[in-house]
Protein backbone atom coordinates (compact mmCIF):
# COMPACT_ATOMS: atom_id res chain seq x y z
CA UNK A 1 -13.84 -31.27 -4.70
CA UNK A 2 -12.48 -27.46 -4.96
CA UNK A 3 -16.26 -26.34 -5.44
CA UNK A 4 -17.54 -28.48 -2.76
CA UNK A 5 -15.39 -26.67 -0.37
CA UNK A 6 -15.39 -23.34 -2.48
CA UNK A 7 -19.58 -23.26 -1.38
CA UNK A 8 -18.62 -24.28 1.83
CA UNK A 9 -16.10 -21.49 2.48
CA UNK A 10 -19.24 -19.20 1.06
CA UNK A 11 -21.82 -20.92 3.58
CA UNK A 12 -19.17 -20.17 6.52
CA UNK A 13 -18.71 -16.88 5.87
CA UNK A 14 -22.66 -16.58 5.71
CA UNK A 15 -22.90 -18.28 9.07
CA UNK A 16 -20.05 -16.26 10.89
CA UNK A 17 -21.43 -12.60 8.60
CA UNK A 18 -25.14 -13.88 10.19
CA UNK A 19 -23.94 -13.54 13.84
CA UNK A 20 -22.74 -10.12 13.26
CA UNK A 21 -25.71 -8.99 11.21
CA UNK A 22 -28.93 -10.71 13.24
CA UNK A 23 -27.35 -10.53 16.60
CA UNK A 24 -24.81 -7.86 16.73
CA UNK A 25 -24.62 -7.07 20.67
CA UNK A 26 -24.25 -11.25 20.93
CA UNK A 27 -21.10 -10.86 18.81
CA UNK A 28 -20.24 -7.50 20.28
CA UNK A 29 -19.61 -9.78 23.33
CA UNK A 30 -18.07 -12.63 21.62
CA UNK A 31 -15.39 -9.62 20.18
CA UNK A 32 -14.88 -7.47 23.63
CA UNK A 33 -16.49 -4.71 22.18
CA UNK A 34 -18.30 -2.27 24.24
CA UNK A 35 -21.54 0.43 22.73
CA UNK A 36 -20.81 3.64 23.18
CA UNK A 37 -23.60 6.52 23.82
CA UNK A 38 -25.21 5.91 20.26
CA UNK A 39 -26.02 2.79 19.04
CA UNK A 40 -23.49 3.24 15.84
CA UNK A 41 -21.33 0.95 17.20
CA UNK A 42 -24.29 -1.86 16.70
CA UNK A 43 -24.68 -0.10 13.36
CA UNK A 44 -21.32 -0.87 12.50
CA UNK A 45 -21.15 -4.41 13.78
CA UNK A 46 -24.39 -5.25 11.52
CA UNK A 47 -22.72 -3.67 8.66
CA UNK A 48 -18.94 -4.51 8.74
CA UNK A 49 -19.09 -7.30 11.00
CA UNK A 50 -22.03 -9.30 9.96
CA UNK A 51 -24.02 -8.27 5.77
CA UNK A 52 -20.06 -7.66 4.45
CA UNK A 53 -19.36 -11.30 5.13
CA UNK A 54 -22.78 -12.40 4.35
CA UNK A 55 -22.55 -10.50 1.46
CA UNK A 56 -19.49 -12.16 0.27
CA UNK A 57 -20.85 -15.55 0.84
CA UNK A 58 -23.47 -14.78 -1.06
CA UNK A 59 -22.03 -13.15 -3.81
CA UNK A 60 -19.67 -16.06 -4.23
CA UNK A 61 -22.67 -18.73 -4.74
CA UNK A 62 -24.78 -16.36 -6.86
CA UNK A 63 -21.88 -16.11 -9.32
CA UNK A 64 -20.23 -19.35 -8.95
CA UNK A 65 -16.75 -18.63 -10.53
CA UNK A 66 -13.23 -19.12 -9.33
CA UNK A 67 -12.55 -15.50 -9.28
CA UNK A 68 -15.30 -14.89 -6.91
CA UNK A 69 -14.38 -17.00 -4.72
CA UNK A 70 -10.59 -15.49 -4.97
CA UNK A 71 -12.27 -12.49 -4.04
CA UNK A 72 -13.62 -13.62 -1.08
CA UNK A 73 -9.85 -15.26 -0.19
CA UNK A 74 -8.11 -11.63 -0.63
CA UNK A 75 -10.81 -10.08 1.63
CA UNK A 76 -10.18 -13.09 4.01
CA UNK A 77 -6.39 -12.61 3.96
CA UNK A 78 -7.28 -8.78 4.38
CA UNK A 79 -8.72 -9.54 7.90
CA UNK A 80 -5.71 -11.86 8.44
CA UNK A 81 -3.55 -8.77 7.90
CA UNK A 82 -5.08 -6.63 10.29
CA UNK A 83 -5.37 -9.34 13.00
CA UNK A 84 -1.62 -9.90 12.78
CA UNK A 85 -1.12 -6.18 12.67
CA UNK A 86 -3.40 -6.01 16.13
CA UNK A 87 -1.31 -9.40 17.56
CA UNK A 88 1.68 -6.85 16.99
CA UNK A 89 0.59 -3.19 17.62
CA UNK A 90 -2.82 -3.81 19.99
CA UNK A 91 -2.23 -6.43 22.50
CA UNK A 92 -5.35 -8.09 21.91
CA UNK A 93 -6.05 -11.26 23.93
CA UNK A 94 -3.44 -13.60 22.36
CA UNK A 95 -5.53 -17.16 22.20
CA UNK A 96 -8.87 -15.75 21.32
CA UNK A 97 -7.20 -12.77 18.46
CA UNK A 98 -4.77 -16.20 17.05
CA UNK A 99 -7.81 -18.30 16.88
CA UNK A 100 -9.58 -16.13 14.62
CA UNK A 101 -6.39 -15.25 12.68
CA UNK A 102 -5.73 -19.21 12.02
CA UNK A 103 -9.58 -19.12 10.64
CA UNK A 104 -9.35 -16.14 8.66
CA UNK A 105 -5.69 -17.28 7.42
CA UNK A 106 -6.94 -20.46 6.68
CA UNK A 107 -9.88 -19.66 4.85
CA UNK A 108 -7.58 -17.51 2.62
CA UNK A 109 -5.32 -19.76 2.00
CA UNK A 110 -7.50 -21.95 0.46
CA UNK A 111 -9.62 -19.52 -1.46
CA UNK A 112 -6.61 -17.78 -2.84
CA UNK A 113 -4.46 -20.54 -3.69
CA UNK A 114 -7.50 -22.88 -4.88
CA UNK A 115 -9.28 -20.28 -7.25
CA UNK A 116 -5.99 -18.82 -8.94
């Protein structure tokens, strides 16, 4: 059962890193971000936003181990960090910034705790 969700946990973070990467002004939306003069900011929403996730997903199912997947959970509860330190410091909109913090929390949770 622990792999079963262990791949799906990798396949999420695909689907959500895919949104980022393939349609990065779509989730530049979805994230109240605004593009600047340059289009860096769509650079940066392919890259950090969208391939690092897909990249952990993928990563995870190429090598198939617990500690992979561990990985993944401490990069997870990395994002959970900084979306509780935005709750705190940024006033971010409060439903939409704790909805992604209960997915991001959630997902490490699991991937930590499971894979240890």
């Amino acid at each position: 059962m622990v792999d079963i969700i262990n791949i799906l946990m990798a396949l999420a973070s695909i689907a959500f890193g895919a949104f980022g990467w393939l349609a990065p002004r779509y989730t530049m939306s979805a994230l109240d971000l605004r593009q600047g003069d340059s289009e860096m900011g769509v650079s940066e929403v392919r890259a950090s936003v969208g391939c690092l996730f897909v990249g952990l997903g993928v990563g995870c199912l190429i090598i198939g181990e617990p500690m992979a997947y561990l990985m993944m959970g401490v990069a997870y509860a990395g994002a959970s960090v900084g979306r509780a330190t935005a709750l705190v410091l940024d006033n971010p909109p409060r439903n939409k910034a704790l909805l992604y913090l209960g997915v991001e929390a959630a997902m490490a949770l699991w991937l930590i705790v499971a894979n240890i």
